[in-house]
C-alpha atoms as a PDB file:
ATOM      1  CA  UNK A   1     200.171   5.254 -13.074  1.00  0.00           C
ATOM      2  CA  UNK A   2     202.685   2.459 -14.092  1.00  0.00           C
ATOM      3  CA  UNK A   3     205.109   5.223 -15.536  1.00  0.00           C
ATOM      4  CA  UNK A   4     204.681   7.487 -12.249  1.00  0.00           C
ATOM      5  CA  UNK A   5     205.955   4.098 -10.327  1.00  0.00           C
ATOM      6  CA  UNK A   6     208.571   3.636 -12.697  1.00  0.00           C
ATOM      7  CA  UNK A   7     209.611   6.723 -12.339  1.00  0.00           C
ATOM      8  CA  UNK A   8     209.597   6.811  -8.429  1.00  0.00           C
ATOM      9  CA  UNK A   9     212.137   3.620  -8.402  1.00  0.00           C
ATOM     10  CA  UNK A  10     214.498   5.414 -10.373  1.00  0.00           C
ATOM     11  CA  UNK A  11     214.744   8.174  -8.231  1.00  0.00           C
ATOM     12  CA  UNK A  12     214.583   6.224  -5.004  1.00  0.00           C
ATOM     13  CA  UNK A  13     217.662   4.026  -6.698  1.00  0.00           C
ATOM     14  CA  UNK A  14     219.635   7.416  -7.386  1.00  0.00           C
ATOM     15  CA  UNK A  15     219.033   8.132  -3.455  1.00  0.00           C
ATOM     16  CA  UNK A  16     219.914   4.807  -2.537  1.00  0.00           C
ATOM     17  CA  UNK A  17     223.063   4.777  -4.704  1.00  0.00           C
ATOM     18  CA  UNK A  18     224.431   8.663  -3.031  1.00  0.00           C
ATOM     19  CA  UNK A  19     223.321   7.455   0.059  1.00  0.00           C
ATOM     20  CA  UNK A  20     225.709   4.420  -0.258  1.00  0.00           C
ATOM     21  CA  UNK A  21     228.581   6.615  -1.726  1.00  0.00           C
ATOM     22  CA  UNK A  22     231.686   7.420   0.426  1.00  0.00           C
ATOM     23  CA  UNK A  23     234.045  10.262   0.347  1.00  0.00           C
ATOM     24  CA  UNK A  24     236.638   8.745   2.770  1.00  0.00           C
ATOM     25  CA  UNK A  25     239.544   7.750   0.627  1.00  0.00           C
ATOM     26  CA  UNK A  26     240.913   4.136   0.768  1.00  0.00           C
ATOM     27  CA  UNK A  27     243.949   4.983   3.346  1.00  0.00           C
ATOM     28  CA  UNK A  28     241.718   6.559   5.782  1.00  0.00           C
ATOM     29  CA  UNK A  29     239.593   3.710   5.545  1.00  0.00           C
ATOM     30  CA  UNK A  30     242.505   1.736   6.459  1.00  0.00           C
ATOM     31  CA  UNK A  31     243.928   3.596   8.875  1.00  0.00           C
ATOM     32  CA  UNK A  32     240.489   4.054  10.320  1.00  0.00           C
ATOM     33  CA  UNK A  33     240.164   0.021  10.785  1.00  0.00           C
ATOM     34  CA  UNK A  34     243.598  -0.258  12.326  1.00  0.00           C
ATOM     35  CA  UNK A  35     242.484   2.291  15.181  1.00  0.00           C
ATOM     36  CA  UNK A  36     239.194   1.022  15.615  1.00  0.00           C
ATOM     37  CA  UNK A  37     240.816  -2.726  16.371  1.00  0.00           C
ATOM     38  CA  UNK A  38     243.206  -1.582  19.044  1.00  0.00           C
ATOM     39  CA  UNK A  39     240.816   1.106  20.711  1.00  0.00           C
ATOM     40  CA  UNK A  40     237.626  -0.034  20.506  1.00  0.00           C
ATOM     41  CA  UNK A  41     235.943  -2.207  22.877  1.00  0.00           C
ATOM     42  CA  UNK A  42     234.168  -5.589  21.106  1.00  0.00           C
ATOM     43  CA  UNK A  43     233.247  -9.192  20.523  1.00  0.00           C
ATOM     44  CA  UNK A  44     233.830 -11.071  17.254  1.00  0.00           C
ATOM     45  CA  UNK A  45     232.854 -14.401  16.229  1.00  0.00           C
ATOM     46  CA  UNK A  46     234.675 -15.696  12.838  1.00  0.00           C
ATOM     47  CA  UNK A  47     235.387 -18.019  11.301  1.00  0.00           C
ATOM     48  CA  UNK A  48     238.945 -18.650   9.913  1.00  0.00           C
ATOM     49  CA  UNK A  49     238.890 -20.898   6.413  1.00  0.00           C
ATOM     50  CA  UNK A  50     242.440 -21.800   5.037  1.00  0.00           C
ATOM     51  CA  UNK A  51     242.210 -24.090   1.929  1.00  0.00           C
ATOM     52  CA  UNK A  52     239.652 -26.578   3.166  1.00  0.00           C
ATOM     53  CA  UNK A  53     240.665 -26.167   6.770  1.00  0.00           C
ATOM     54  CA  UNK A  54     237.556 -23.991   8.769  1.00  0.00           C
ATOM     55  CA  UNK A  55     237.998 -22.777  12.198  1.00  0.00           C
ATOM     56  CA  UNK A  56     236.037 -20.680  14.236  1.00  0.00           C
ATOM     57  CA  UNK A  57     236.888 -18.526  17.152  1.00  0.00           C
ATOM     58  CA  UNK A  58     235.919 -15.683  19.171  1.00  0.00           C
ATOM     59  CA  UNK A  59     237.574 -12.639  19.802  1.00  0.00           C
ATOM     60  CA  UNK A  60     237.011 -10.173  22.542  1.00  0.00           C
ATOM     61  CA  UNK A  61     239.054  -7.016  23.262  1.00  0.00           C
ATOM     62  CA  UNK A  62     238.844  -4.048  25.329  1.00  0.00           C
ATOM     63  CA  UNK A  63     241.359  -0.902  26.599  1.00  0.00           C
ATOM     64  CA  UNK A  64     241.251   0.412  30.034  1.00  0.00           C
ATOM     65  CA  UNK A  65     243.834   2.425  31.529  1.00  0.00           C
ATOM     66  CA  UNK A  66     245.533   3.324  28.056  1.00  0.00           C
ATOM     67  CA  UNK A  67     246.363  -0.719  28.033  1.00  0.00           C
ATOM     68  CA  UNK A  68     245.149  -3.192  25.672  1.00  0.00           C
ATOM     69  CA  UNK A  69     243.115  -6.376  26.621  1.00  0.00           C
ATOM     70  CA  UNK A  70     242.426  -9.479  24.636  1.00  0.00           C
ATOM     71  CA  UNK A  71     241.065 -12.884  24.772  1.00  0.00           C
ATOM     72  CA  UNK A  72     240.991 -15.478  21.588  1.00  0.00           C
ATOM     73  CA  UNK A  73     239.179 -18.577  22.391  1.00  0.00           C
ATOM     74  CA  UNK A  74     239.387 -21.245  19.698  1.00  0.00           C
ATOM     75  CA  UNK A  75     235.745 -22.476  19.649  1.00  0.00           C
ATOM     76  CA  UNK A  76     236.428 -25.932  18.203  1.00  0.00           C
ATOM     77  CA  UNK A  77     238.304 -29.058  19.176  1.00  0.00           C
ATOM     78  CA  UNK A  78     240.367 -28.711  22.235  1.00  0.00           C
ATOM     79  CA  UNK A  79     240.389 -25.774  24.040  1.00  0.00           C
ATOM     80  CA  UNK A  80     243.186 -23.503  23.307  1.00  0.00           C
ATOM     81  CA  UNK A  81     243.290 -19.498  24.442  1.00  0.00           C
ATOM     82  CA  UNK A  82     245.128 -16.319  23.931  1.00  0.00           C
ATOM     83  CA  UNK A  83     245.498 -13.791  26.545  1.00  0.00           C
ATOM     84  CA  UNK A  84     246.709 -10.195  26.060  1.00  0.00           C
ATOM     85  CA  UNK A  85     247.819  -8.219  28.761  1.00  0.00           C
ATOM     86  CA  UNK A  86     250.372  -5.592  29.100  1.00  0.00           C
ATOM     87  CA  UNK A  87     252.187  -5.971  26.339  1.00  0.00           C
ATOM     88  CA  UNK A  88     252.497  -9.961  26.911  1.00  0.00           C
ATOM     89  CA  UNK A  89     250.466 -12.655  25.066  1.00  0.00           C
ATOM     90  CA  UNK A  90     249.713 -15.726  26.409  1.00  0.00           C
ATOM     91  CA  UNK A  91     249.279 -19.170  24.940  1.00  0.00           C
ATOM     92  CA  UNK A  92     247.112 -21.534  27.613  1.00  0.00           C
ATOM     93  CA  UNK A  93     245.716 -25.413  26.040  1.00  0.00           C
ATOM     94  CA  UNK A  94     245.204 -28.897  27.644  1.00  0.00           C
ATOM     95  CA  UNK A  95     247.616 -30.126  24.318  1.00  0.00           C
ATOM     96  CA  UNK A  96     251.023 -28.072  25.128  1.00  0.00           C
ATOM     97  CA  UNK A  97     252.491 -25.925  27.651  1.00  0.00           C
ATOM     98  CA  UNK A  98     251.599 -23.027  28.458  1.00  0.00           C
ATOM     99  CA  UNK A  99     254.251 -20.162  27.811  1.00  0.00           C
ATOM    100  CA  UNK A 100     253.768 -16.169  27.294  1.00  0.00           C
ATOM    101  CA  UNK A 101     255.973 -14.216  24.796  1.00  0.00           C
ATOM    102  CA  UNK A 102     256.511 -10.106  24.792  1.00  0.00           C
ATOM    103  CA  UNK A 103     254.345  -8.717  22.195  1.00  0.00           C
ATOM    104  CA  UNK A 104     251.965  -5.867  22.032  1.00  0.00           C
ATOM    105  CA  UNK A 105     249.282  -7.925  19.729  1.00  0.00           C
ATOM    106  CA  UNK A 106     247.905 -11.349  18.907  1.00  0.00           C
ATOM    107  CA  UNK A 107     248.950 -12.471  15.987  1.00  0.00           C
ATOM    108  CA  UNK A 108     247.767 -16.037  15.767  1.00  0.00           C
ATOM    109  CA  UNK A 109     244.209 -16.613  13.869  1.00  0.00           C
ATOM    110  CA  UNK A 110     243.670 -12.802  12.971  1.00  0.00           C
ATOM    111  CA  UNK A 111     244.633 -10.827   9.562  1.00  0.00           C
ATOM    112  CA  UNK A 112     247.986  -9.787   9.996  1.00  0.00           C
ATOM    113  CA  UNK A 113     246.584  -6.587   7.920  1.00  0.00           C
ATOM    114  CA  UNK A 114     244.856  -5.582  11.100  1.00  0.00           C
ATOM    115  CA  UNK A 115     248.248  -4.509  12.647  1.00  0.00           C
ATOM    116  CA  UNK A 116     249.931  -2.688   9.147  1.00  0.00           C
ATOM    117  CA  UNK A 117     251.243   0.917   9.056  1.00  0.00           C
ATOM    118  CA  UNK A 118     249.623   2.279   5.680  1.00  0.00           C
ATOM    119  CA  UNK A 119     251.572   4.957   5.404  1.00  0.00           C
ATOM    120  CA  UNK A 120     254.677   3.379   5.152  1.00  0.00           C
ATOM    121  CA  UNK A 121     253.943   0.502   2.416  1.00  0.00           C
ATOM    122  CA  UNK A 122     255.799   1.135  -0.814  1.00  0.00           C
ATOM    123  CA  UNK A 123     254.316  -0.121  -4.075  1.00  0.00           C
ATOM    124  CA  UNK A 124     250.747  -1.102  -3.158  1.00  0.00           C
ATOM    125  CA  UNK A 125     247.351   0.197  -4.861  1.00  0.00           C
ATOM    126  CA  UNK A 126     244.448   0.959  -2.525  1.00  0.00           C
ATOM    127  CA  UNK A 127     240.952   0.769  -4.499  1.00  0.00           C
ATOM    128  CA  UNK A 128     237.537   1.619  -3.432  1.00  0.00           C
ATOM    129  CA  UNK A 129     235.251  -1.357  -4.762  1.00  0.00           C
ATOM    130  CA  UNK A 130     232.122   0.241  -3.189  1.00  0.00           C
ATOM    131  CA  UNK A 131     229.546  -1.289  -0.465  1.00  0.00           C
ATOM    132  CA  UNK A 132     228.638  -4.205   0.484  1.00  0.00           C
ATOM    133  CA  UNK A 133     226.574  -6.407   3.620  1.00  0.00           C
ATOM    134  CA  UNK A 134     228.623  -8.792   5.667  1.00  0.00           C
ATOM    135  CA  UNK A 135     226.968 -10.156   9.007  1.00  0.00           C
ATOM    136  CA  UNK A 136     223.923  -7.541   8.681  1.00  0.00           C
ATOM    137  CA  UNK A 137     226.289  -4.550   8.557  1.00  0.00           C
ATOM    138  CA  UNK A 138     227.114  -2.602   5.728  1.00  0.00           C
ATOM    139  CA  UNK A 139     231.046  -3.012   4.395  1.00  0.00           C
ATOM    140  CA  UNK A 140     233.152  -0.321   2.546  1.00  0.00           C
ATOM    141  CA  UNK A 141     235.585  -2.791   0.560  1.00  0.00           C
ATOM    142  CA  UNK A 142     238.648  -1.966  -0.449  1.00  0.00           C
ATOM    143  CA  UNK A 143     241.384  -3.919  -2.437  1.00  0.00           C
ATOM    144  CA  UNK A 144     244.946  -3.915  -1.758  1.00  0.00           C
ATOM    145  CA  UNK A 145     247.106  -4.775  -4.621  1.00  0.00           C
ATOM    146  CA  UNK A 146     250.920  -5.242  -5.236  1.00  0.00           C
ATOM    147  CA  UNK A 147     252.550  -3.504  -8.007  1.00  0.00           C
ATOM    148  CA  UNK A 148     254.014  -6.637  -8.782  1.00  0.00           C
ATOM    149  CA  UNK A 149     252.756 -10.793  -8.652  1.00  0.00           C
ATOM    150  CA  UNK A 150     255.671 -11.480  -6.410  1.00  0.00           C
ATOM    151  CA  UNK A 151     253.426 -10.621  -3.084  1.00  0.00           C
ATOM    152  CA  UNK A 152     249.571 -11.581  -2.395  1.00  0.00           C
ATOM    153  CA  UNK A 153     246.911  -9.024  -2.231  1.00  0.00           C
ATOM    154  CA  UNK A 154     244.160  -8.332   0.039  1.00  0.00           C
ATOM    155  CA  UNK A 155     240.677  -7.684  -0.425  1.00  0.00           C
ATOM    156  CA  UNK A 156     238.759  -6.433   2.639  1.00  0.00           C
ATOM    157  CA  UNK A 157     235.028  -5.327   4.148  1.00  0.00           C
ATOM    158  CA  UNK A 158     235.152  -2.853   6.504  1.00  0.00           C
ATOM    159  CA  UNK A 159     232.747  -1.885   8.843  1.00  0.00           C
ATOM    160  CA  UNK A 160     230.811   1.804   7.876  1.00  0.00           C
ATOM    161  CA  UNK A 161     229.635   2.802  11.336  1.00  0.00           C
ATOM    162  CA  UNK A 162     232.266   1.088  13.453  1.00  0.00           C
ATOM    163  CA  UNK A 163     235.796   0.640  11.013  1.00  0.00           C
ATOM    164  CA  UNK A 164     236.119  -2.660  12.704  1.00  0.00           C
ATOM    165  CA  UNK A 165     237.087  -5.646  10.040  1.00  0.00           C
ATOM    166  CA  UNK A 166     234.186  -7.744   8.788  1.00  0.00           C
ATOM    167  CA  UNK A 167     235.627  -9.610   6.017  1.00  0.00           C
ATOM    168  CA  UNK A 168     238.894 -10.518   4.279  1.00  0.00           C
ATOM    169  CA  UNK A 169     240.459 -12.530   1.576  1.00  0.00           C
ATOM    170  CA  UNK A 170     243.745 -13.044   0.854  1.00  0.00           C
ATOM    171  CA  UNK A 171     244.624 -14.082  -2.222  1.00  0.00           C
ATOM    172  CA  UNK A 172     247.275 -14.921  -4.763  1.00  0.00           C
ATOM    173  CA  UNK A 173     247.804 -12.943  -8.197  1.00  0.00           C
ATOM    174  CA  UNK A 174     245.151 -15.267 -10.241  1.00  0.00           C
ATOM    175  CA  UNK A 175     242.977 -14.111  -7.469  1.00  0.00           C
ATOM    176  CA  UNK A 176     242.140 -17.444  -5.810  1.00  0.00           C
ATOM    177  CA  UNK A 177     241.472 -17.296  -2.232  1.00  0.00           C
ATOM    178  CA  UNK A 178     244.166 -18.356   0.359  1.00  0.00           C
ATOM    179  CA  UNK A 179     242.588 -17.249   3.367  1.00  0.00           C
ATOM    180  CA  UNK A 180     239.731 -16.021   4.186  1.00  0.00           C
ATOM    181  CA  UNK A 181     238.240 -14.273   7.689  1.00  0.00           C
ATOM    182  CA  UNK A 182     234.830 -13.557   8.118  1.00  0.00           C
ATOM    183  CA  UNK A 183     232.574 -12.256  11.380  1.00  0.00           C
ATOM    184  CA  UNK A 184     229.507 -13.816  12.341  1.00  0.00           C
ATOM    185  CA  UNK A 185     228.129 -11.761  14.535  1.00  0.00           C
ATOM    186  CA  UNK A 186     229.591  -8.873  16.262  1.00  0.00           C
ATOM    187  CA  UNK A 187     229.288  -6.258  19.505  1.00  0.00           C
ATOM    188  CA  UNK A 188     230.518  -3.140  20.516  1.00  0.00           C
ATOM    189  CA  UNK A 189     230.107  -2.014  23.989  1.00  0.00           C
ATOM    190  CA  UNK A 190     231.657  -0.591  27.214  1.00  0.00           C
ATOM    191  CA  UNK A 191     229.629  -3.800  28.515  1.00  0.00           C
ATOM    192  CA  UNK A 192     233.043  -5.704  27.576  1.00  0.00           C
ATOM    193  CA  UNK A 193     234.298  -4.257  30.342  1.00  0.00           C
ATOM    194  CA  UNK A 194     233.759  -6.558  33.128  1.00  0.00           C
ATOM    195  CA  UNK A 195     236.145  -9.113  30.633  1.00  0.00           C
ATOM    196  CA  UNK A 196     239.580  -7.214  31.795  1.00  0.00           C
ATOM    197  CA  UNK A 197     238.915  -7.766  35.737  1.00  0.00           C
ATOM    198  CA  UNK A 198     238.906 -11.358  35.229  1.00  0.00           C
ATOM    199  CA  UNK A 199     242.151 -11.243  32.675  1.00  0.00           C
ATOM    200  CA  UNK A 200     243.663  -8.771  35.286  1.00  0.00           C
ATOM    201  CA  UNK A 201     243.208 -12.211  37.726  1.00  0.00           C
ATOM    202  CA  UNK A 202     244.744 -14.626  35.677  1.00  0.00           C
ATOM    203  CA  UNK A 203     247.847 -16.021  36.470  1.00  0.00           C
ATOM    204  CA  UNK A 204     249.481 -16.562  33.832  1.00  0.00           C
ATOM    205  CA  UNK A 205     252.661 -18.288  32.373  1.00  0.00           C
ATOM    206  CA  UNK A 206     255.822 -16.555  32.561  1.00  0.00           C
ATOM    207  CA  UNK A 207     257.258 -15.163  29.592  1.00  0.00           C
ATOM    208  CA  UNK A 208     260.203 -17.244  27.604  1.00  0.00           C
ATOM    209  CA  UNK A 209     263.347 -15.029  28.085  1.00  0.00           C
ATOM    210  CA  UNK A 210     264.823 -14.095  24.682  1.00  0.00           C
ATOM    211  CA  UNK A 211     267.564 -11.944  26.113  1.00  0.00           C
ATOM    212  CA  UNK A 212     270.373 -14.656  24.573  1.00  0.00           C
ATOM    213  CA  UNK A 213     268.809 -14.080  21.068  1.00  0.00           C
ATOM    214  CA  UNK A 214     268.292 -10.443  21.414  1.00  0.00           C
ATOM    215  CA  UNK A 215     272.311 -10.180  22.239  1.00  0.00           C
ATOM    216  CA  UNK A 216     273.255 -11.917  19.154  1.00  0.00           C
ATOM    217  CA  UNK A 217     271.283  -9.719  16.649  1.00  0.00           C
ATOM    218  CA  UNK A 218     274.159  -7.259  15.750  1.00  0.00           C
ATOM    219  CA  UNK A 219     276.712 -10.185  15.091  1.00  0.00           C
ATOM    220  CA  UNK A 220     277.860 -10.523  11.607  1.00  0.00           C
ATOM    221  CA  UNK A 221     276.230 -12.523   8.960  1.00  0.00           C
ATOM    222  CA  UNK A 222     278.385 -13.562   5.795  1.00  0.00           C
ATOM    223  CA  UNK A 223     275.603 -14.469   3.523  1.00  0.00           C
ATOM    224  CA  UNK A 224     273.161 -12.039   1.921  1.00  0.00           C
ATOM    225  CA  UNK A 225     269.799 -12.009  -0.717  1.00  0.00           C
ATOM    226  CA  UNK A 226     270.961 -10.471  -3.863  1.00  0.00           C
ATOM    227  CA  UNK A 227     266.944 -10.528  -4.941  1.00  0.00           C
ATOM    228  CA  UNK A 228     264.029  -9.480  -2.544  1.00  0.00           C
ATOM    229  CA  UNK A 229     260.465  -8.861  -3.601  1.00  0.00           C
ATOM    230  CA  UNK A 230     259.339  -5.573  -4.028  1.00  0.00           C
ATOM    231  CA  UNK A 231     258.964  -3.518  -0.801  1.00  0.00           C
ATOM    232  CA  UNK A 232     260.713  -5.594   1.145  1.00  0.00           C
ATOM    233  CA  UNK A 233     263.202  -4.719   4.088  1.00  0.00           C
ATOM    234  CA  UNK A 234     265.899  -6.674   6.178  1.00  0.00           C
ATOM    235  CA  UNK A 235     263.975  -6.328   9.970  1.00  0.00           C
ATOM    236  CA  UNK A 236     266.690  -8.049  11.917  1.00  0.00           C
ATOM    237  CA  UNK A 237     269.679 -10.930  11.459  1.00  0.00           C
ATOM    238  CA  UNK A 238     269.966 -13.400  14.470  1.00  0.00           C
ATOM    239  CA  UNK A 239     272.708 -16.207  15.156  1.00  0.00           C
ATOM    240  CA  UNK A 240     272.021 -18.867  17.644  1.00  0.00           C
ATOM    241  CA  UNK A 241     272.151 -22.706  18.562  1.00  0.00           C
ATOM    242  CA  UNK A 242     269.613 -25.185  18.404  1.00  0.00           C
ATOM    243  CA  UNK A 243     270.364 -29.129  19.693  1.00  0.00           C
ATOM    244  CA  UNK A 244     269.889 -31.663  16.988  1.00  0.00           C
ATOM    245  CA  UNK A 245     268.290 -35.311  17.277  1.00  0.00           C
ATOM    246  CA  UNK A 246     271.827 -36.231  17.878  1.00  0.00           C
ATOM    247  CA  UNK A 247     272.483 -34.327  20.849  1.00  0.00           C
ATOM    248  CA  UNK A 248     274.807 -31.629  18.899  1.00  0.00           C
ATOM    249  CA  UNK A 249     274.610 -27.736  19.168  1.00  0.00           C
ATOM    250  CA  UNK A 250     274.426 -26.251  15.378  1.00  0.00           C
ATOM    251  CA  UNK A 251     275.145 -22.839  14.856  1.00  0.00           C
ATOM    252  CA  UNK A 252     271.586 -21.620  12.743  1.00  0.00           C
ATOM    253  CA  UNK A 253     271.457 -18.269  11.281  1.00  0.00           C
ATOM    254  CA  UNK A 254     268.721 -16.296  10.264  1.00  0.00           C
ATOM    255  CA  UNK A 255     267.134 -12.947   8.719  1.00  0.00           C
ATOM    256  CA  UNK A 256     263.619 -11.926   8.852  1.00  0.00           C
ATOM    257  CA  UNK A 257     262.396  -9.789   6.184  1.00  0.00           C
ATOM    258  CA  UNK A 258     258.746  -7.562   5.709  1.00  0.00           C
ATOM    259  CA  UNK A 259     257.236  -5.479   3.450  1.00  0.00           C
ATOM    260  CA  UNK A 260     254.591  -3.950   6.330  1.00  0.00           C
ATOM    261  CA  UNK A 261     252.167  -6.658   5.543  1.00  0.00           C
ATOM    262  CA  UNK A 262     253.952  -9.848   5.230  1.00  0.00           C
ATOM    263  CA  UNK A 263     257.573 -11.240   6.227  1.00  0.00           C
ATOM    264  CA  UNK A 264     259.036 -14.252   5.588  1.00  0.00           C
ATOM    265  CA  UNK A 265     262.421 -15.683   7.378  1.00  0.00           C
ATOM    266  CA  UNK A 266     265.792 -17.150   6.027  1.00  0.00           C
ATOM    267  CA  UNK A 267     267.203 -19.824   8.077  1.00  0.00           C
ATOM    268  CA  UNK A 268     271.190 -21.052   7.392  1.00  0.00           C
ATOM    269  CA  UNK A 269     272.518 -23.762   9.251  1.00  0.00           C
ATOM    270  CA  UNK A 270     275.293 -26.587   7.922  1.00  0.00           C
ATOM    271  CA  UNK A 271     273.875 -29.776   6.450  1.00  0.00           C
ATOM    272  CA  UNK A 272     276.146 -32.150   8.655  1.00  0.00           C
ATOM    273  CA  UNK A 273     273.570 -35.070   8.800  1.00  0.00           C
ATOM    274  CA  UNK A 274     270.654 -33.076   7.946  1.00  0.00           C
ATOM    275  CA  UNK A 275     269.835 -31.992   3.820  1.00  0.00           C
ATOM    276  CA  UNK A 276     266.845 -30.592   3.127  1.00  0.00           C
ATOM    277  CA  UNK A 277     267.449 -30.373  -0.363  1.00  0.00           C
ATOM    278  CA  UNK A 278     264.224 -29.155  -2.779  1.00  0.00           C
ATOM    279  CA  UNK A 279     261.717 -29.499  -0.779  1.00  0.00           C
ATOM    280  CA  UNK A 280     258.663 -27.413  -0.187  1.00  0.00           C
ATOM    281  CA  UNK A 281     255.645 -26.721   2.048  1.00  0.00           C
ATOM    282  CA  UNK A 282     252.781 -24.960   0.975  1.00  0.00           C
ATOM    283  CA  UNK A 283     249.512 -24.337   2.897  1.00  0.00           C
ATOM    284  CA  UNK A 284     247.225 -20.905   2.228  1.00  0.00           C
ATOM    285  CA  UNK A 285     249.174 -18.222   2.068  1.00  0.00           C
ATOM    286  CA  UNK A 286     252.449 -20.283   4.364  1.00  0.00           C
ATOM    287  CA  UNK A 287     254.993 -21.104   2.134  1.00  0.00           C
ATOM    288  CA  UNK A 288     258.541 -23.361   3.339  1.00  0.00           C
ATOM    289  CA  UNK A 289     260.973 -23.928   0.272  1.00  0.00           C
ATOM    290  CA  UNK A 290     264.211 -25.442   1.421  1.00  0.00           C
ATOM    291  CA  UNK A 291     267.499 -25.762  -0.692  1.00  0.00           C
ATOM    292  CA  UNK A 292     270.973 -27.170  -0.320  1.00  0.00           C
ATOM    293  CA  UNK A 293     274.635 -25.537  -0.918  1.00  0.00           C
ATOM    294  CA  UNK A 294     277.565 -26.980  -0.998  1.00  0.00           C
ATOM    295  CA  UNK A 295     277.691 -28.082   2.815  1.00  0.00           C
ATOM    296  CA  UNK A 296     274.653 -25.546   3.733  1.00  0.00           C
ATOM    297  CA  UNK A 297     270.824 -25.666   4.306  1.00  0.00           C
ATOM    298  CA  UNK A 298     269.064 -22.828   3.372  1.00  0.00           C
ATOM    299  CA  UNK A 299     264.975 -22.946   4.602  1.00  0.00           C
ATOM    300  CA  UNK A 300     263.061 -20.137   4.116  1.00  0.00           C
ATOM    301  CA  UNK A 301     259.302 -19.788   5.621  1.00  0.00           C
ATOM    302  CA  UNK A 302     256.790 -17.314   5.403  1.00  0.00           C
ATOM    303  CA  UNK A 303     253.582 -15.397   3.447  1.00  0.00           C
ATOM    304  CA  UNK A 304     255.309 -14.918   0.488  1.00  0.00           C
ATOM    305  CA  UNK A 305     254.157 -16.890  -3.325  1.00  0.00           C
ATOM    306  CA  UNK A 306     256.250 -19.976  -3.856  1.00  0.00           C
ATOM    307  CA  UNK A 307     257.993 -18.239  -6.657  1.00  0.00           C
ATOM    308  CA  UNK A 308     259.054 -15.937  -4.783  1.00  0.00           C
ATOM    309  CA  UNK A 309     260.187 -18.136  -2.191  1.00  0.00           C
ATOM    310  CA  UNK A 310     261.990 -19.986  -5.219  1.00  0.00           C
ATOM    311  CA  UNK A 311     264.007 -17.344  -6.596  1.00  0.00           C
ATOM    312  CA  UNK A 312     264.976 -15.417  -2.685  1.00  0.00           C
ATOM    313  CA  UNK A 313     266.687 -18.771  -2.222  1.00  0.00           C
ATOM    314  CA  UNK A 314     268.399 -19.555  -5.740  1.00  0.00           C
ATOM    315  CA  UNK A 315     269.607 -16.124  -5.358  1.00  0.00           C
ATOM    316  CA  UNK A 316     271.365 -16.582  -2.101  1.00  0.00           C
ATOM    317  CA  UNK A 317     275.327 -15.900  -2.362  1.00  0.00           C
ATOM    318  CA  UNK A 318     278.204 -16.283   0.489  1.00  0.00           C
END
């Protein structure tokens, strides 16, 4: 009788394992989870951990009309929102004020992965890691590797029935953890529906006009990387003023570079009373490395390794 059991549990783990199995290849799986977050209607409750730093929020989005609605709610501290609506997010807390840029997604406290074109990325490996349970649901996982170690990689838990993004963690090329996302608890419902009325009502803050900036983005820059990190692509090159602590208008300069996933951006302005000579920034996956030439500044932010950072900078000529 004890072999017939035995026997019984070997075949019901065999079912169990095919049963688990998935044929969908890695990219669909991706692109799957991209659709899913801008067409699907849902609630999410996460929580956001960077280094020791945990957050949680909730995130609730629907689509009516063929337009996108959103509302982030920071669920800790002071209160702080994000509205999406047309094609405008807006930024409403009792501890700044409130503005609204142009932008067809929020960007703040979410995986930027959620909003990545997978069939354009150049030098990435997609891997199928199997199944696992996050939040009572069952995850296909999938890792996201550079070619390289001079970009992060992302390991992520995607939703079987829905697609929608259950778990990630970014990490660095030893594999330690510089972000990490994860839903509590999650719905999926036409119910969400009654949320866009009342963001339809809002009135909201108008948007910061950009126009000046936009204007200057085909001027001429004299300066240029001679090393990027693999995959990487110049997105746009910007001159403009900014007012000092002295009342003077600089002339800063700047080019913003991505891969599809990440982007980091260059900042040049003259040194004049200001050096920010060797020093450096680093918190998850945000890195600022600054550097002095000759009469120059040279800051670079963004979600890049501090290597990387490193040698963009030293490798800056003009």
């Amino acid at each position: 009788m004890k072999k017939i059991n035995t026997f019984y549990l070997a075949l019901l783990w065999c079912f169990s394992s095919i049963s688990w199995a998935t044929s969908t290849s890695p990219i669909q799986l991706l692109q799957n989870m991209v659709s899913a977050h801008k067409n699907t209607n849902y609630e999410l409750r996460y929580i956001l951990q960077q280094n020791n730093d945990i957050e949680s929020f909730q995130y609730r989005h629907t689509t009516q009309s063929y337009k996108e609605f959103a509302q982030l709610l920071r669920l800790d501290n002071s209160r702080e929102e994000i509205i999406l609506r047309d094609n405008t997010v807006s930024y409403l807390g009792l501890t700044f004020k409130p503005f609204s840029l142009k932008s067809s997604h929020i960007l703040d406290n979410l995986p930027a992965i959620l909003y990545t074109d997978f069939s354009k990325l150049k030098d990435y490996q997609f891997t199928l890691l199997g199944k696992s349970r996050v939040a009572d649901r069952i995850a296909n996982i999938v890792k996201i590797a550079p070619s390289d170690n001079s970009r992060y990689q992302y390991t992520l838990w995607i939703d079987d029935e829905n697609s929608l993004l259950l778990k990630s963690h970014l990490q660095d090329h030893e594999g330690q953890i510089l972000e990490q996302f994860k839903v509590i608890s999650q719905y999926v419902g036409n119910e969400l529906l009654y949320v866009t009325p009342y963001l339809e009502s809002l009135k909201l803050p108008p948007v910061i006009d950009t126009s000046l900036s936009e204007q200057n983005i085909k001027q001429d820059i004299n300066w240029k990387l001679n090393w990027l990190p693999s995959g990487f692509y110049l997105v746009k090159g910007l001159k403009q003023g900014f007012i000092t602590d002295t009342e003077k208008i600089t002339k800063l300069e700047s080019q913003l570079y991505s891969d599809g996933i990440f982007s980091f951006t260059v900042y040049v302005f003259p040194t004049e009373e200001l050096s920010f000579n060797e020093q450096f920034f680093k918190q998850g996956n945000l890195t600022i490395f600054s550097h002095t030439v000759e009469d120059k500044n040279i800051v670079l932010i963004g979600d890049i390794p501090t290597e990387s950072a490193k040698k963009i900078v030293f490798n800056i000529t003009f």
